[in-house]
PDB file of N, CA and C in Angstrom:
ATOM      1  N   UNK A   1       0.666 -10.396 -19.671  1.00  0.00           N
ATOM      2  CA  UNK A   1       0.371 -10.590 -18.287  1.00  0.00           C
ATOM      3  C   UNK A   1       0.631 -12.056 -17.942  1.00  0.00           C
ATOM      4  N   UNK A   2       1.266 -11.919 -16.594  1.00  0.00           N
ATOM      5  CA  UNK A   2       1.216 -13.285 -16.291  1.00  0.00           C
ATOM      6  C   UNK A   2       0.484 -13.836 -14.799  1.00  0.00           C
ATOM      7  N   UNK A   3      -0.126 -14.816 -15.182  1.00  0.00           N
ATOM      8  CA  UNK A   3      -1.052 -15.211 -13.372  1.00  0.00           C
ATOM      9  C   UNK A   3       0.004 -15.787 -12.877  1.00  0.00           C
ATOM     10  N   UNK A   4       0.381 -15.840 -11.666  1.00  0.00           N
ATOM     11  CA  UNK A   4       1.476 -16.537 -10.598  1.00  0.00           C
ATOM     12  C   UNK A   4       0.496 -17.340  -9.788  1.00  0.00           C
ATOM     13  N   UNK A   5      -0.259 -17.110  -9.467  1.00  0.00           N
ATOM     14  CA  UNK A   5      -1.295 -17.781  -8.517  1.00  0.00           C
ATOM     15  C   UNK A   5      -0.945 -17.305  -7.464  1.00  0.00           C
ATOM     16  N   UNK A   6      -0.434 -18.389  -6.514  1.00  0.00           N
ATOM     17  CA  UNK A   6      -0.208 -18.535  -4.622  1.00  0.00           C
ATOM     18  C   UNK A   6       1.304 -18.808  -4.753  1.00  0.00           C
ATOM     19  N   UNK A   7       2.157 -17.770  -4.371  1.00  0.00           N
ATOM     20  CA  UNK A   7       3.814 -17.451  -3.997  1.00  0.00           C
ATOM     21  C   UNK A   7       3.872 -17.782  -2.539  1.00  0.00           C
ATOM     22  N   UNK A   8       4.863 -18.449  -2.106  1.00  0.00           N
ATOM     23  CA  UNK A   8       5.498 -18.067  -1.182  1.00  0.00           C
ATOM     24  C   UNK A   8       5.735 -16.605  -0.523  1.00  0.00           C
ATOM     25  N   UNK A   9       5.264 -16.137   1.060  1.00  0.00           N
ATOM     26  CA  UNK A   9       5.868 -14.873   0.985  1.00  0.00           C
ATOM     27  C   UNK A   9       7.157 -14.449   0.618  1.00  0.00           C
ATOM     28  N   UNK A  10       8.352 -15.294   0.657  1.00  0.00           N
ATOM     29  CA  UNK A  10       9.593 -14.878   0.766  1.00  0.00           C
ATOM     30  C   UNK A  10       9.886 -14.327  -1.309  1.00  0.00           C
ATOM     31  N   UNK A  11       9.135 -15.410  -1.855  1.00  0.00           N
ATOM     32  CA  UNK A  11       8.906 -15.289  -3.132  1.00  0.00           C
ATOM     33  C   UNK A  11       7.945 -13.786  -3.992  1.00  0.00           C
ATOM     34  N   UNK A  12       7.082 -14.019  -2.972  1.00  0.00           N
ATOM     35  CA  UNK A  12       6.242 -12.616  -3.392  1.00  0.00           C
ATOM     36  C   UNK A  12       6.954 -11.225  -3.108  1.00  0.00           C
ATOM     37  N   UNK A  13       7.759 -11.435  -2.238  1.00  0.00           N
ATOM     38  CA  UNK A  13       8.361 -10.162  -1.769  1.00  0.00           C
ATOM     39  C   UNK A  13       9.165  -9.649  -2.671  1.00  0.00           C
ATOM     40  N   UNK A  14      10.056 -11.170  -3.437  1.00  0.00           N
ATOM     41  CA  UNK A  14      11.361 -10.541  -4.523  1.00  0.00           C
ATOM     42  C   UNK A  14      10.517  -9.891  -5.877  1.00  0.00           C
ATOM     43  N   UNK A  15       9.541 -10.639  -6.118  1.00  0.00           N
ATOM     44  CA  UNK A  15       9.018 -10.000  -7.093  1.00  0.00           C
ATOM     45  C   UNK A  15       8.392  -8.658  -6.619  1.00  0.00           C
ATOM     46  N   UNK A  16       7.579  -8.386  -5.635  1.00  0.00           N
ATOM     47  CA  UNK A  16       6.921  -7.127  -5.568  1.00  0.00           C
ATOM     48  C   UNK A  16       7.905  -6.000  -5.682  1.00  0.00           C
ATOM     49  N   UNK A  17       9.326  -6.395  -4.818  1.00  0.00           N
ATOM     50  CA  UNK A  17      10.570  -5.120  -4.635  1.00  0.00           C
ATOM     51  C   UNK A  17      11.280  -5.184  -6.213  1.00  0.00           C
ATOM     52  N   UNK A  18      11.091  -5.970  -7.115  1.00  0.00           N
ATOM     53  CA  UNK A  18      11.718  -5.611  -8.394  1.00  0.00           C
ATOM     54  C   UNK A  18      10.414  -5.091  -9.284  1.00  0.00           C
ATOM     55  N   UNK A  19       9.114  -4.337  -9.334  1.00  0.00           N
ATOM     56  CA  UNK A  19       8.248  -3.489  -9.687  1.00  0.00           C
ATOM     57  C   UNK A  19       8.583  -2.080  -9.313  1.00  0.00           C
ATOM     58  N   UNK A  20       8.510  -1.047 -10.469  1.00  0.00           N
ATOM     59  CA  UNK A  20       9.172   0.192 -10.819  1.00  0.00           C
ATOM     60  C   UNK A  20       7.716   1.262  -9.352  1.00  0.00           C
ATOM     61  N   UNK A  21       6.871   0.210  -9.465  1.00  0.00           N
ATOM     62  CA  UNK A  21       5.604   1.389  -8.469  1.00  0.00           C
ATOM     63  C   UNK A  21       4.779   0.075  -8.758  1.00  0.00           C
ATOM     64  N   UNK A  22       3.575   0.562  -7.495  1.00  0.00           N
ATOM     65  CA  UNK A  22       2.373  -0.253  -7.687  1.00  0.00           C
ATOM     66  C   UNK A  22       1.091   0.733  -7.941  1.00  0.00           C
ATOM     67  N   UNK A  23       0.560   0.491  -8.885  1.00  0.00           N
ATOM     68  CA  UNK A  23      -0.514   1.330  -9.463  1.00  0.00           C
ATOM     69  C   UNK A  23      -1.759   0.560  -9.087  1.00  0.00           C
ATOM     70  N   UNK A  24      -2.808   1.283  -8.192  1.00  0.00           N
ATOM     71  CA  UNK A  24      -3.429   0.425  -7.738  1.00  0.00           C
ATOM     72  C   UNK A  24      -5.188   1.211  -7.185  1.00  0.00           C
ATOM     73  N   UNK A  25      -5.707   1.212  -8.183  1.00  0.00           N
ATOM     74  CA  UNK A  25      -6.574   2.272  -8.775  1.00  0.00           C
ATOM     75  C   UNK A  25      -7.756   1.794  -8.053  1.00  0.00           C
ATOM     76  N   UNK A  26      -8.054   1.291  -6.538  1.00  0.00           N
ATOM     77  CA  UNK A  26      -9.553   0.639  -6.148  1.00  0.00           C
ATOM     78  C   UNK A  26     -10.464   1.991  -6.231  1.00  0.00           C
ATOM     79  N   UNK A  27     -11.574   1.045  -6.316  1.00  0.00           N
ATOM     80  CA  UNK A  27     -12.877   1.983  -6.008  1.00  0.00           C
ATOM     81  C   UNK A  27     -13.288   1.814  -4.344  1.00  0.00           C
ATOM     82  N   UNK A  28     -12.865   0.984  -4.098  1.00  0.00           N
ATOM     83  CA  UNK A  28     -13.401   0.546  -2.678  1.00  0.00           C
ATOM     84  C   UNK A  28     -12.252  -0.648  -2.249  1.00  0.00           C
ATOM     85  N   UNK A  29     -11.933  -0.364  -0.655  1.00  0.00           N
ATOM     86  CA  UNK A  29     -10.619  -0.961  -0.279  1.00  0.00           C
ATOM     87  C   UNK A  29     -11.348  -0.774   0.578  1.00  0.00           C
ATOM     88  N   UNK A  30     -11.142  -2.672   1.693  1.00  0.00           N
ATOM     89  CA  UNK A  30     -11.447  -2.624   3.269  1.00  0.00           C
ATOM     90  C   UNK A  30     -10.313  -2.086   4.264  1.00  0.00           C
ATOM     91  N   UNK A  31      -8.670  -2.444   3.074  1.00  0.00           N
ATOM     92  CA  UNK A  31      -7.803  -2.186   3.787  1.00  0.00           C
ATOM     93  C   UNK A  31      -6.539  -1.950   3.015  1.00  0.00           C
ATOM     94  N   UNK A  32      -6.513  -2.788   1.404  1.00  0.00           N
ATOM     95  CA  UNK A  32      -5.223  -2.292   0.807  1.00  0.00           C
ATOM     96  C   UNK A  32      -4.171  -3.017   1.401  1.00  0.00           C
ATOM     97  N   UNK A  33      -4.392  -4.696   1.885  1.00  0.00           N
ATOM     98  CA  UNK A  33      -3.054  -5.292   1.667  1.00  0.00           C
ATOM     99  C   UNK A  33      -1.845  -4.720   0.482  1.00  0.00           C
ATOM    100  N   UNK A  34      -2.129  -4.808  -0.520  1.00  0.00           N
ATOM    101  CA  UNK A  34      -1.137  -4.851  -1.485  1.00  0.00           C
ATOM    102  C   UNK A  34      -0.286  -3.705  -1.439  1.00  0.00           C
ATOM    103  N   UNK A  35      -1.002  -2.250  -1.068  1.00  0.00           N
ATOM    104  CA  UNK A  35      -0.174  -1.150  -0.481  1.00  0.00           C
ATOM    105  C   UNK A  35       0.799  -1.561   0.163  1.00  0.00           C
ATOM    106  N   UNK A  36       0.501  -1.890   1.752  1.00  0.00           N
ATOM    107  CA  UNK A  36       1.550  -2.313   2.638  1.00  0.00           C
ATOM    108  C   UNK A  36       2.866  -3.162   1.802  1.00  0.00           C
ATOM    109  N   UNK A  37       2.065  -4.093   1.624  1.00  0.00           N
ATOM    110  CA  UNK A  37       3.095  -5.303   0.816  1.00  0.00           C
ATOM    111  C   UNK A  37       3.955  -4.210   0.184  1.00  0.00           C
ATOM    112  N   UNK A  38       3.689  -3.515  -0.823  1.00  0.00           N
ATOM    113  CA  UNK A  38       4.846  -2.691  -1.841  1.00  0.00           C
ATOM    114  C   UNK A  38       5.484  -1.692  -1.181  1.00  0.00           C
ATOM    115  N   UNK A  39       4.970  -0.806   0.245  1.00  0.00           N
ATOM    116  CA  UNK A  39       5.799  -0.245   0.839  1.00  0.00           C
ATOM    117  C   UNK A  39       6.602  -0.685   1.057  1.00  0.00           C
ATOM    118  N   UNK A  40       6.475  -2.021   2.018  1.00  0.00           N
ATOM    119  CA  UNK A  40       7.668  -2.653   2.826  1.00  0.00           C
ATOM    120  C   UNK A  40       8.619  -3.216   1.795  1.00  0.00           C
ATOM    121  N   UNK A  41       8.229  -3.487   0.786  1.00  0.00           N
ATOM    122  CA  UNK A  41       8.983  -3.909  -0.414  1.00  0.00           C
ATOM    123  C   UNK A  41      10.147  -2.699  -1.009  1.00  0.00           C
ATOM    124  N   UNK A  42       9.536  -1.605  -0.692  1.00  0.00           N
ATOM    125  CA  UNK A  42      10.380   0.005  -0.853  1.00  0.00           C
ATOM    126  C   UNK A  42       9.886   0.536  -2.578  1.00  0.00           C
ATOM    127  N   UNK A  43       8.773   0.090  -2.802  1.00  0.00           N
ATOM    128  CA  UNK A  43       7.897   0.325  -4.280  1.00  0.00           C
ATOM    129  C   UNK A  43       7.053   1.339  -3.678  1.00  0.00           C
ATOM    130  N   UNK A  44       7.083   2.236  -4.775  1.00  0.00           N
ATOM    131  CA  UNK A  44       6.055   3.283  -4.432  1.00  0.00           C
ATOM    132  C   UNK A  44       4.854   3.208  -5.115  1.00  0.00           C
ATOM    133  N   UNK A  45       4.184   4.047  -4.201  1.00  0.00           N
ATOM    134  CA  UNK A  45       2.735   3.680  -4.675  1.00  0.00           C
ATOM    135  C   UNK A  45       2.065   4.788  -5.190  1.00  0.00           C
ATOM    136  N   UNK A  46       1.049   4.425  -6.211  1.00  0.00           N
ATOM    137  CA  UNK A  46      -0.110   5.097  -6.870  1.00  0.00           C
ATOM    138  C   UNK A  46      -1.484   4.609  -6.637  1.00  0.00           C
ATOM    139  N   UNK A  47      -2.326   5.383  -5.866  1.00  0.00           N
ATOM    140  CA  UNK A  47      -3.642   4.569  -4.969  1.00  0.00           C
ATOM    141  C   UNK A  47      -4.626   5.489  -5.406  1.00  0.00           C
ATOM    142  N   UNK A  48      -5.848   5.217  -5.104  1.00  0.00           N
ATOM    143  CA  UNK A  48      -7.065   5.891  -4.958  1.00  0.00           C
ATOM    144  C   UNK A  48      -7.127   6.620  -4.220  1.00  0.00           C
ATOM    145  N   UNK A  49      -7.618   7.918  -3.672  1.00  0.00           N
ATOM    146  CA  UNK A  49      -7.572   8.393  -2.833  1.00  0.00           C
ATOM    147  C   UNK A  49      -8.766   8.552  -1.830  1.00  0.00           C
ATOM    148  N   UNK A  50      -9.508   7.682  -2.571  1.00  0.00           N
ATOM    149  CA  UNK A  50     -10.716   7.326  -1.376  1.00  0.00           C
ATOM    150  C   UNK A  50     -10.899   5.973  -0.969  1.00  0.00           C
ATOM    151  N   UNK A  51     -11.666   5.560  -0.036  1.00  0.00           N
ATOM    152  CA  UNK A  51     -12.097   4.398   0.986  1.00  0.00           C
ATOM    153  C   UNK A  51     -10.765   4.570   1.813  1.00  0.00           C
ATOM    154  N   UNK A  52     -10.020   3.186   2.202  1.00  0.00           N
ATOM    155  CA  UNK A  52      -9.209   3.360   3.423  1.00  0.00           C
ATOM    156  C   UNK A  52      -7.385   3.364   2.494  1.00  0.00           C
ATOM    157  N   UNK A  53      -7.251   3.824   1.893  1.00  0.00           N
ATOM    158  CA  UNK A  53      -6.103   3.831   1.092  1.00  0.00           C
ATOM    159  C   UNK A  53      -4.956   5.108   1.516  1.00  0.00           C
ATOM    160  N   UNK A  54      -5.897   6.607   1.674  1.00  0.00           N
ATOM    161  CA  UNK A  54      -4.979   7.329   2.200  1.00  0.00           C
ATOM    162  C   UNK A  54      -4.631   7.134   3.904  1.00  0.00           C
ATOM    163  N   UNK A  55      -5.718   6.201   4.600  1.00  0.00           N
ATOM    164  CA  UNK A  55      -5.058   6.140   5.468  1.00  0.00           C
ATOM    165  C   UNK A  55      -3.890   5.229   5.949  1.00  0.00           C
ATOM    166  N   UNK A  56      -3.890   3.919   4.738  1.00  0.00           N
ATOM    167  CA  UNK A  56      -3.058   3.156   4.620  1.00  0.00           C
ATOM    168  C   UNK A  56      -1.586   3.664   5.076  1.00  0.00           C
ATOM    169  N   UNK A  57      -1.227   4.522   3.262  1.00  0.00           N
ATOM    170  CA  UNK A  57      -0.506   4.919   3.020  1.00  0.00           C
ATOM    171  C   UNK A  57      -0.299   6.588   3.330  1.00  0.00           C
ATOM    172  N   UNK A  58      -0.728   7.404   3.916  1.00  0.00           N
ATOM    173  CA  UNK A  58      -0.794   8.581   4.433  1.00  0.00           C
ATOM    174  C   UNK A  58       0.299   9.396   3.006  1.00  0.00           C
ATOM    175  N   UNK A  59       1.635   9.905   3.641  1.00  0.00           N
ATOM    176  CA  UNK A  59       1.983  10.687   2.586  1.00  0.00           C
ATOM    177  C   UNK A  59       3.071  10.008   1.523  1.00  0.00           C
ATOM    178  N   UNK A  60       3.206   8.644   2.138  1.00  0.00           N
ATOM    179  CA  UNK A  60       3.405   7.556   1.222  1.00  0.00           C
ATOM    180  C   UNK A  60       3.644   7.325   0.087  1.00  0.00           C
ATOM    181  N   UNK A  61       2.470   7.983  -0.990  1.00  0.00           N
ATOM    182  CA  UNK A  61       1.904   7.669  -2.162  1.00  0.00           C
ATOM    183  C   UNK A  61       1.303   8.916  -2.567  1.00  0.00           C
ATOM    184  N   UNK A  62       1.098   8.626  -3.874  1.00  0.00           N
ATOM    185  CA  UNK A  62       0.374   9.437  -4.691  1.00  0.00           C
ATOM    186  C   UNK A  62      -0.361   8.870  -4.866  1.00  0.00           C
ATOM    187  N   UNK A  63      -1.669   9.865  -5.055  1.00  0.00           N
ATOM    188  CA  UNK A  63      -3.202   9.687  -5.125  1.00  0.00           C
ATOM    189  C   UNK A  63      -3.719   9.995  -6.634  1.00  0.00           C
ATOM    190  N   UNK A  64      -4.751   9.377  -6.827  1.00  0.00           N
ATOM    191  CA  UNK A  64      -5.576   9.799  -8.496  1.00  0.00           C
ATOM    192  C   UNK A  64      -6.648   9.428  -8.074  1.00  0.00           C
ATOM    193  N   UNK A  65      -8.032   9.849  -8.845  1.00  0.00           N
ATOM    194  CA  UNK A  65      -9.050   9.433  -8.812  1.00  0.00           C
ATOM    195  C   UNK A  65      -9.061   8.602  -9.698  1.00  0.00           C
ATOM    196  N   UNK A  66      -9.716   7.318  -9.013  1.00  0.00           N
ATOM    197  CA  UNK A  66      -9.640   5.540  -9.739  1.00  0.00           C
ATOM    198  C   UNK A  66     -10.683   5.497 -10.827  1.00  0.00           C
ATOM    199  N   UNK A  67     -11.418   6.575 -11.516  1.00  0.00           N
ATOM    200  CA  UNK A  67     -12.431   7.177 -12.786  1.00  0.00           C
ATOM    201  C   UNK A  67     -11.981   7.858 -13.462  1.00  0.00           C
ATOM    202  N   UNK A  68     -10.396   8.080 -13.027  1.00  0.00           N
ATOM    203  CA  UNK A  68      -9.839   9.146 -14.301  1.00  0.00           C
ATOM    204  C   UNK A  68      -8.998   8.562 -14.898  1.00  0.00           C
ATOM    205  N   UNK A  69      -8.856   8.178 -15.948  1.00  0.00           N
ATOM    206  CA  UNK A  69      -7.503   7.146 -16.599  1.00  0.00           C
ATOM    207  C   UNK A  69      -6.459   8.343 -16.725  1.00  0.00           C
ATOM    208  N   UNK A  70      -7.242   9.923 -17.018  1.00  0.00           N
ATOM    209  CA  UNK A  70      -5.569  10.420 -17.362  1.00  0.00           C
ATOM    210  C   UNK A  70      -5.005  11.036 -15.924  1.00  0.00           C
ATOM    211  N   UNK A  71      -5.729  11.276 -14.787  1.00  0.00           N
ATOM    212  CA  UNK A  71      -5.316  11.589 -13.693  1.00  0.00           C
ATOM    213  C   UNK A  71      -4.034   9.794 -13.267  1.00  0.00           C
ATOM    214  N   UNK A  72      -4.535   8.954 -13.143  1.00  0.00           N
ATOM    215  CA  UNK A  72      -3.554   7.757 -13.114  1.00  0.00           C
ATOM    216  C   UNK A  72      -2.201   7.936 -13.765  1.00  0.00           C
ATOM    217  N   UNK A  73      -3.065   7.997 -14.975  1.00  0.00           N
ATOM    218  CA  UNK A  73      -1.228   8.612 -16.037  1.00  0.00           C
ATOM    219  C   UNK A  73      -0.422   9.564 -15.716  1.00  0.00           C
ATOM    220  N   UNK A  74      -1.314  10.539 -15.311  1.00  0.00           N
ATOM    221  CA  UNK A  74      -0.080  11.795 -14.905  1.00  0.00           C
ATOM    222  C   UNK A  74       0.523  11.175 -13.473  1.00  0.00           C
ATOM    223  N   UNK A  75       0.199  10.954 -12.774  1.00  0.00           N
ATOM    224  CA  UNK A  75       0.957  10.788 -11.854  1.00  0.00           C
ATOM    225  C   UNK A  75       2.062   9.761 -12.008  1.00  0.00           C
ATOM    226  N   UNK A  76       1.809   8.310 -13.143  1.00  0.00           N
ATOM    227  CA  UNK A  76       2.532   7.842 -13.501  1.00  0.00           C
ATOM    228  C   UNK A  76       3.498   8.303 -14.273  1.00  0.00           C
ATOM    229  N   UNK A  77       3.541   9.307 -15.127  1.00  0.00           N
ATOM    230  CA  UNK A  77       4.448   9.867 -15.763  1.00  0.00           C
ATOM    231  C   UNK A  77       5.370  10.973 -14.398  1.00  0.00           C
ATOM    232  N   UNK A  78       4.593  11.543 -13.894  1.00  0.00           N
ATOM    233  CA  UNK A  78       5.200  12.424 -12.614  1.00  0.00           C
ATOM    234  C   UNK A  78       6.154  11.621 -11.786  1.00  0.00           C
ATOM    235  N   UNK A  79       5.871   9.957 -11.636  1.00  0.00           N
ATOM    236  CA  UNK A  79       7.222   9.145 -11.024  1.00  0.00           C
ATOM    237  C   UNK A  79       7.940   8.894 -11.638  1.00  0.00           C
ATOM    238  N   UNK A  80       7.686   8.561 -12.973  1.00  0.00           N
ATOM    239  CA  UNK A  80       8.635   8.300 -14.460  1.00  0.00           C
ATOM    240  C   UNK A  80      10.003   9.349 -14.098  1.00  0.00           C
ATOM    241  N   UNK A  81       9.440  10.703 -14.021  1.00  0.00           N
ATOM    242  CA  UNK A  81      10.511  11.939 -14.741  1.00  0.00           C
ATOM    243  C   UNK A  81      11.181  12.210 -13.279  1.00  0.00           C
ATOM    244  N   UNK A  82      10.395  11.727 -12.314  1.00  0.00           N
ATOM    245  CA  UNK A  82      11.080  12.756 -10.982  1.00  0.00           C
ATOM    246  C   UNK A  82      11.716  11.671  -9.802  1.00  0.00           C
ATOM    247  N   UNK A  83      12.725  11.015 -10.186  1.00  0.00           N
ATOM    248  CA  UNK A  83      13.680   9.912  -9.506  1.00  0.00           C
ATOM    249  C   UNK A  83      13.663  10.843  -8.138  1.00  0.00           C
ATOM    250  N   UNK A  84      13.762  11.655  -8.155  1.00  0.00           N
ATOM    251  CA  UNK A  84      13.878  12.217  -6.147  1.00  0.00           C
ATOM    252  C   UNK A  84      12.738  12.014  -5.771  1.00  0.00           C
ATOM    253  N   UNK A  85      11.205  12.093  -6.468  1.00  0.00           N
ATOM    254  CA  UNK A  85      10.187  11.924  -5.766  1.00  0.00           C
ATOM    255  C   UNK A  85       9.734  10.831  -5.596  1.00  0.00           C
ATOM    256  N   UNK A  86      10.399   9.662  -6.300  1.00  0.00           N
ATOM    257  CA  UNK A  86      10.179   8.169  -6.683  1.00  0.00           C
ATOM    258  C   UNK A  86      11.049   7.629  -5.005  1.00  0.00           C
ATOM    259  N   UNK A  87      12.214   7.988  -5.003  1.00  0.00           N
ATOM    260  CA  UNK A  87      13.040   7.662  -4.052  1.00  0.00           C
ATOM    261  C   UNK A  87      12.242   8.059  -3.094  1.00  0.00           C
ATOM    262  N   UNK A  88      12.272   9.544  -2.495  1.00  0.00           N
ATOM    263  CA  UNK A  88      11.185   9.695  -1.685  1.00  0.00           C
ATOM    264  C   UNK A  88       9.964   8.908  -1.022  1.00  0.00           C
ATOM    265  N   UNK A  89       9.221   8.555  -2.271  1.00  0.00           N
ATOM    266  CA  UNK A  89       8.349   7.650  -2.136  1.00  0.00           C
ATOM    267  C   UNK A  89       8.827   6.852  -1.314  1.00  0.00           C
ATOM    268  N   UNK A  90       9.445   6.126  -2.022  1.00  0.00           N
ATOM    269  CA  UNK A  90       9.960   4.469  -1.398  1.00  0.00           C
ATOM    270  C   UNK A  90      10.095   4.440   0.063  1.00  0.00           C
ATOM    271  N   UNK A  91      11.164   5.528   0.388  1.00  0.00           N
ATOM    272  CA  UNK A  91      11.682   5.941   1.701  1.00  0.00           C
ATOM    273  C   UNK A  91      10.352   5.758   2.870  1.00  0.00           C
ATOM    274  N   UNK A  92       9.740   6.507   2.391  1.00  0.00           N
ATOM    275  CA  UNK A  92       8.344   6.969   2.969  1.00  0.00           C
ATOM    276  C   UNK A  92       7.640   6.111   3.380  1.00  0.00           C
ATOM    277  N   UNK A  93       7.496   5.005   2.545  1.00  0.00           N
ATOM    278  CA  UNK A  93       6.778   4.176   2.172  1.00  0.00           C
ATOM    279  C   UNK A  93       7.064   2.631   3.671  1.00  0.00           C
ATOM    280  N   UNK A  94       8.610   2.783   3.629  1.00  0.00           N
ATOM    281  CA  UNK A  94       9.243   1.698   4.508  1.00  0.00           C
ATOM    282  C   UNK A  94       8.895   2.170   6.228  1.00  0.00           C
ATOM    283  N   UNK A  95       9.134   3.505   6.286  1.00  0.00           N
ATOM    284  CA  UNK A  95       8.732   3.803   7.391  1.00  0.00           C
ATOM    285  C   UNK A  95       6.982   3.915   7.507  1.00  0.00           C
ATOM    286  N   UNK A  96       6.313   4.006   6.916  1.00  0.00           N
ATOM    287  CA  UNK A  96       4.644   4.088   6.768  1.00  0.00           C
ATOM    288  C   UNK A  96       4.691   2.341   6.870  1.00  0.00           C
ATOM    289  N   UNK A  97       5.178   1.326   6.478  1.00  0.00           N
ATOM    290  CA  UNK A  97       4.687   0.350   6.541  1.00  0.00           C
ATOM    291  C   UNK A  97       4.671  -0.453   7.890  1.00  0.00           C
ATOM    292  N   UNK A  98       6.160  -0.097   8.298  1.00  0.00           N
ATOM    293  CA  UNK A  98       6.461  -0.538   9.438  1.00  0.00           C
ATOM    294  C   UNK A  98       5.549  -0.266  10.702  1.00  0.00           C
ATOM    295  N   UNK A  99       5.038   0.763  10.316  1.00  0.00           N
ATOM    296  CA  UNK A  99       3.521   0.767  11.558  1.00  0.00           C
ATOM    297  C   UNK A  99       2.587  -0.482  11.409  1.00  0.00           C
ATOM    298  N   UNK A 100       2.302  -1.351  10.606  1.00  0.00           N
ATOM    299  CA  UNK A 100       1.904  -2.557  10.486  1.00  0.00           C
ATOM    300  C   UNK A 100       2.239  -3.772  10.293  1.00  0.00           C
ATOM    301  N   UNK A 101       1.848  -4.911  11.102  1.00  0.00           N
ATOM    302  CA  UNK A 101       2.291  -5.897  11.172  1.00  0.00           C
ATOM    303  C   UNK A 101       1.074  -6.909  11.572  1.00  0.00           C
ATOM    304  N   UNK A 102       0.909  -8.208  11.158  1.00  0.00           N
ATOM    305  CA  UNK A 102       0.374  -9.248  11.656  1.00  0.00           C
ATOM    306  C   UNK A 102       0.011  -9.056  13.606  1.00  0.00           C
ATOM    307  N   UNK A 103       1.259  -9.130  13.513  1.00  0.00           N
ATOM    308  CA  UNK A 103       1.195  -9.081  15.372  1.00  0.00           C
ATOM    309  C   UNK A 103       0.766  -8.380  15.957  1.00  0.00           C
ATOM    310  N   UNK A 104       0.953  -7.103  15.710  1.00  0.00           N
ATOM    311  CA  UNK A 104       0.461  -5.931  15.933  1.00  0.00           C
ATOM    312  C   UNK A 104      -1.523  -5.508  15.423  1.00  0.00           C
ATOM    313  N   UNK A 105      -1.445  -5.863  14.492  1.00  0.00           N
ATOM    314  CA  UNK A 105      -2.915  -6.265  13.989  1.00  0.00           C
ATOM    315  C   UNK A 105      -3.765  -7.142  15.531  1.00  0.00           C
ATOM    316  N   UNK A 106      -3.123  -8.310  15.181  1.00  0.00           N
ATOM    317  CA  UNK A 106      -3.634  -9.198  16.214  1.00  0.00           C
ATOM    318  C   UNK A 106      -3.298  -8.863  17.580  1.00  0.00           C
ATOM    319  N   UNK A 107      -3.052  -8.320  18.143  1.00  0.00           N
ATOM    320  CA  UNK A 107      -3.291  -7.719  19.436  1.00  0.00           C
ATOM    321  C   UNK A 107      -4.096  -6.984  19.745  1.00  0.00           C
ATOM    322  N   UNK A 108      -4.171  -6.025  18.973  1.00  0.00           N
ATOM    323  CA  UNK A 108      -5.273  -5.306  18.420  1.00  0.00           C
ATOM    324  C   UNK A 108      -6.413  -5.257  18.834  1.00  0.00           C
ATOM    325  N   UNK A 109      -6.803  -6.793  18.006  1.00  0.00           N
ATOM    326  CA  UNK A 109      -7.778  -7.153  17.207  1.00  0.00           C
ATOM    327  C   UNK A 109      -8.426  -8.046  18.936  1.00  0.00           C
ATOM    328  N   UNK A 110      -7.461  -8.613  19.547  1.00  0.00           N
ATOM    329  CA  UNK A 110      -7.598  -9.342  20.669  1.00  0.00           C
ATOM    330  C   UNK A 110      -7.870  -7.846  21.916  1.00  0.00           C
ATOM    331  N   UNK A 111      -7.281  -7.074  21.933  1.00  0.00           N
ATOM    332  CA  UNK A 111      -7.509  -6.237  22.958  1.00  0.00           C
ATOM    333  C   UNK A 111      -9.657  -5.328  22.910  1.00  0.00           C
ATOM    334  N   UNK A 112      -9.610  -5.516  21.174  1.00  0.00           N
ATOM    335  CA  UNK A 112     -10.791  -5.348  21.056  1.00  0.00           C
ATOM    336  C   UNK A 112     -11.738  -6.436  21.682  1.00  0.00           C
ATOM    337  N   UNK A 113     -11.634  -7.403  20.989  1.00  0.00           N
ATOM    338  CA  UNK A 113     -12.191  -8.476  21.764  1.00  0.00           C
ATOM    339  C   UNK A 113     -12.716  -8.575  23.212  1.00  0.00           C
ATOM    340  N   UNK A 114     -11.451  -8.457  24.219  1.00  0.00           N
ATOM    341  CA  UNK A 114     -11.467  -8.134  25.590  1.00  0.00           C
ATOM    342  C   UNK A 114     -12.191  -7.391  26.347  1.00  0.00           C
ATOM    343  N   UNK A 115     -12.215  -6.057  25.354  1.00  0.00           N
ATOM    344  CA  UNK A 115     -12.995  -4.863  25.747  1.00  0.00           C
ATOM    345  C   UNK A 115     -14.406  -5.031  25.827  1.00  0.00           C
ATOM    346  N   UNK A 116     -14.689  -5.733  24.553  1.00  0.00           N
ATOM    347  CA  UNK A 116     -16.330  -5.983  24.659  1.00  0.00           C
ATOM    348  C   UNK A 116     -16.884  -6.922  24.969  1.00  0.00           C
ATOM    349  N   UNK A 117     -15.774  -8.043  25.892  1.00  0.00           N
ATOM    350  CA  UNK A 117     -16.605  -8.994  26.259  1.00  0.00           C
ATOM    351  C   UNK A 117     -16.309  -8.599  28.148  1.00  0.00           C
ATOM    352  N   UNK A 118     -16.039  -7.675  28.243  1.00  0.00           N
ATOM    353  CA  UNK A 118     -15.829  -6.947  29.638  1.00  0.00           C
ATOM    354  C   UNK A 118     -16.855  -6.384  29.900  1.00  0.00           C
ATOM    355  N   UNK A 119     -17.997  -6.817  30.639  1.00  0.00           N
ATOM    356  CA  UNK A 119     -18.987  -6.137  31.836  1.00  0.00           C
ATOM    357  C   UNK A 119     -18.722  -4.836  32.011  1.00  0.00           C
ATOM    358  N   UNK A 120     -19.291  -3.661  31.863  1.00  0.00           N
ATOM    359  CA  UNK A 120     -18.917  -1.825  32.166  1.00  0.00           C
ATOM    360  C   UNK A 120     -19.387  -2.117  33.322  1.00  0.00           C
TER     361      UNK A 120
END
């Protein structure tokens, strides 16, 4: 293993898009940056399928329960053997990501704002 620390985005990106999948087993996610990141990267993903992960990644990814080490494996072996469902993935993955963005977040996040500091 190696620590990288703090990348550059332009840097984090080359490395995340040269990873075969991101295996990414939370018990609890507020939101699953790192999903997004590997979609848009065109890496497919292996997630938890609870807290906010399937809604992240909707049909995106493959799911395991993050308490089963051999449920993780099979699905890792299931992207191993099946290059159409790996591709798939990826595909999936670019269009699922592209629904999110910084900007889009923050407008959002500002239109919420607005709302509740608005007098009914």
């Amino acid at each position: 293993m190696v620590l990288l620390g703090y990348l550059p985005e332009k840097e984090l990106a080359e490395i995340t898009a040269g990873a075969y999948a991101l295996i990414f087993p939370s018990f609890f996610e507020g939101f699953g940056v790192p999903v997004v990141e590997a979609m848009q990267s065109g890496v497919p993903v292996i997630a938890s399928g609870n807290s906010s992960v399937p809604e992240i990644a909707g049909e995106a990814a493959l799911y395991a329960d993050p308490a089963r080490f051999e449920e993780i494996a099979e699905q890792m072996i299931r992207l191993y053997k099946d290059e159409t469902l790996r591709a798939s993935l990826a595909s999936r993955g670019l269009q699922q990501a592209a629904s999110f963005s910084w900007d889009r977040t923050a407008a959002l996040m500002w239109e919420s704002i607005a709302r509740a500091a608005t007098p009914a």
